[in-house]
C-alpha atoms as a PDB file:
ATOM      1  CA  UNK A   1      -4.732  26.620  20.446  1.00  0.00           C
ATOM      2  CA  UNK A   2      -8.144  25.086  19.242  1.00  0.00           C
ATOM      3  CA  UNK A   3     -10.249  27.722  20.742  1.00  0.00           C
ATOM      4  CA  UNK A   4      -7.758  30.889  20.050  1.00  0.00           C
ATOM      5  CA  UNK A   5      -8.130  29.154  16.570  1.00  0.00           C
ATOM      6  CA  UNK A   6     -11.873  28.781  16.912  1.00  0.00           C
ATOM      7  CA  UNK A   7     -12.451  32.379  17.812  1.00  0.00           C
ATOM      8  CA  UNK A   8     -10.042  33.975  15.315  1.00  0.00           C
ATOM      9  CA  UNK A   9     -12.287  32.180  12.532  1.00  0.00           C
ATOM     10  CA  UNK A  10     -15.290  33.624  14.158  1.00  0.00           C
ATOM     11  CA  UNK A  11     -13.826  36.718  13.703  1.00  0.00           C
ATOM     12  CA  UNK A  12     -12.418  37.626  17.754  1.00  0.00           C
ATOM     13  CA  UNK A  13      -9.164  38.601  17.770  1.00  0.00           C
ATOM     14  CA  UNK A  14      -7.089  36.235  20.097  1.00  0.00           C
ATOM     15  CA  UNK A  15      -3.233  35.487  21.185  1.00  0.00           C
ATOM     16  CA  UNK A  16      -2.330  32.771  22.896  1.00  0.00           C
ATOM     17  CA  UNK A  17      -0.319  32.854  25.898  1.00  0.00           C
ATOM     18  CA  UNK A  18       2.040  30.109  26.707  1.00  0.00           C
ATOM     19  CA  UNK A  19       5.777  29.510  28.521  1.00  0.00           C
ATOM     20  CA  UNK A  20       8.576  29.424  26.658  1.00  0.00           C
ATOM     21  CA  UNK A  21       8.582  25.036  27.324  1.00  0.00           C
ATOM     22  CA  UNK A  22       6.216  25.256  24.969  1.00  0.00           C
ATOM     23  CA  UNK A  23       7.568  27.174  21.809  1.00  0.00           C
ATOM     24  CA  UNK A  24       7.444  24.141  19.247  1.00  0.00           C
ATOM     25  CA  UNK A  25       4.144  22.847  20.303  1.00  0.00           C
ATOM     26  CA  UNK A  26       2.565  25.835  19.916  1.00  0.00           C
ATOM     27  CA  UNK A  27       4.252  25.918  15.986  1.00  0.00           C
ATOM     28  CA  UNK A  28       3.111  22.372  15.360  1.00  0.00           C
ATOM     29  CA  UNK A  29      -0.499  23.219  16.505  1.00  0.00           C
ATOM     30  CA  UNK A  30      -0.211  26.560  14.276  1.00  0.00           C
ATOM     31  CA  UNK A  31       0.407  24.486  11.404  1.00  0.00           C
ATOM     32  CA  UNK A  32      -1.966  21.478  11.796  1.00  0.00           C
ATOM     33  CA  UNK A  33      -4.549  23.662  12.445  1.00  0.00           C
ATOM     34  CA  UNK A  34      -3.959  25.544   9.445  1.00  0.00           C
ATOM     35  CA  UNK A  35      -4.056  29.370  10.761  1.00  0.00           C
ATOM     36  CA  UNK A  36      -1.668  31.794  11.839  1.00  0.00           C
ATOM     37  CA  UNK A  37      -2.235  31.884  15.332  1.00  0.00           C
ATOM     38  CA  UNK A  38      -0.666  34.308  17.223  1.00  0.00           C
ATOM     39  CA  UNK A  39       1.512  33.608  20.011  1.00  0.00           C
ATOM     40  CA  UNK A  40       3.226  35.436  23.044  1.00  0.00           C
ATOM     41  CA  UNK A  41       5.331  33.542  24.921  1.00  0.00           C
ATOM     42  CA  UNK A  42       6.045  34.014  29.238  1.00  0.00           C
ATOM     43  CA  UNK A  43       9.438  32.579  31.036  1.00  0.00           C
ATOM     44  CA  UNK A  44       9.117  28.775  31.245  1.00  0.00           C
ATOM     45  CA  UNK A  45       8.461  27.158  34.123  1.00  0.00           C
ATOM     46  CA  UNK A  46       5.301  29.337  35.571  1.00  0.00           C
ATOM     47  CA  UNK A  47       3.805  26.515  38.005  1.00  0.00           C
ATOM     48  CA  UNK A  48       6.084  26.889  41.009  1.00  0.00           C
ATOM     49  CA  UNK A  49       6.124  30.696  40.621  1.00  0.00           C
ATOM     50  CA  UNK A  50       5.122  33.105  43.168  1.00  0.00           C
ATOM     51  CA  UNK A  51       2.266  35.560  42.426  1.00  0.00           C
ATOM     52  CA  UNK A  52       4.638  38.236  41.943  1.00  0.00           C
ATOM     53  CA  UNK A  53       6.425  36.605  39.944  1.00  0.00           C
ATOM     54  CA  UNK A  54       3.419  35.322  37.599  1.00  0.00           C
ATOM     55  CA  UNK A  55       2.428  38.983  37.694  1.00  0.00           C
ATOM     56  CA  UNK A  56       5.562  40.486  36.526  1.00  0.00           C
ATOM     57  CA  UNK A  57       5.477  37.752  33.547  1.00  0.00           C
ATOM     58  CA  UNK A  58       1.628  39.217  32.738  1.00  0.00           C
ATOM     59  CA  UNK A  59       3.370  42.939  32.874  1.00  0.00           C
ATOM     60  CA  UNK A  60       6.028  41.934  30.591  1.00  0.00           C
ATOM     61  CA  UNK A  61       4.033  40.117  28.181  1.00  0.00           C
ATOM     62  CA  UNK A  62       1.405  42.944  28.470  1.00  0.00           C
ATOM     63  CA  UNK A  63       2.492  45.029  25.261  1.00  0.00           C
ATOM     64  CA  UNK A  64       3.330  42.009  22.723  1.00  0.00           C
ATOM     65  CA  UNK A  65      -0.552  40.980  23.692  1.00  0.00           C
ATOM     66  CA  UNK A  66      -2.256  44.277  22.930  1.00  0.00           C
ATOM     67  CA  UNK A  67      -0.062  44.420  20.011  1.00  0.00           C
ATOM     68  CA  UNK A  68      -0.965  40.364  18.866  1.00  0.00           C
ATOM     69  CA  UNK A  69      -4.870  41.435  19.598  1.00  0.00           C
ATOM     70  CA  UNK A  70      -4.690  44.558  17.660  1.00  0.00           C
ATOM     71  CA  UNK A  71      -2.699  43.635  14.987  1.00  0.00           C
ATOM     72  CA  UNK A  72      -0.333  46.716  15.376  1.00  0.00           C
ATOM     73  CA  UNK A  73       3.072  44.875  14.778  1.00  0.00           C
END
């Protein structure tokens, strides 16, 4: 969250990508950190995931990333 925070203040657009375990953390960071950092969230747990599994997580997350990163809704 610190450096998605970091670059959006230097002007990079950036969305952080996190499981779903980690919804309220992600709003508590938001807030002490004082920007609106945007956030796209995967199925919770990822660790013990295969690697098609991690990649169809990636594909369905794809759009709500290019949208975070562009702004476009």
């Amino acid at each position: 969250m610190h450096d998605i925070a970091d670059l959006e203040a230097r002007g990079v657009a950036s969305v952080v990508v996190c499981s779903e375990g980690f919804v309220e953390a992600a709003e508590v960071q938001a807030v002490a950190l004082g920007t609106p950092v945007a956030r796209v969230f995967v199925p919770h747990p990822i660790q013990d995931r295969t690697d098609a599994e991690v990649r169809a997580y990636a594909d369905g997350a794809f759009d709500a990333i290019v949208r975070a990163v562009t702004r476009a809704g």
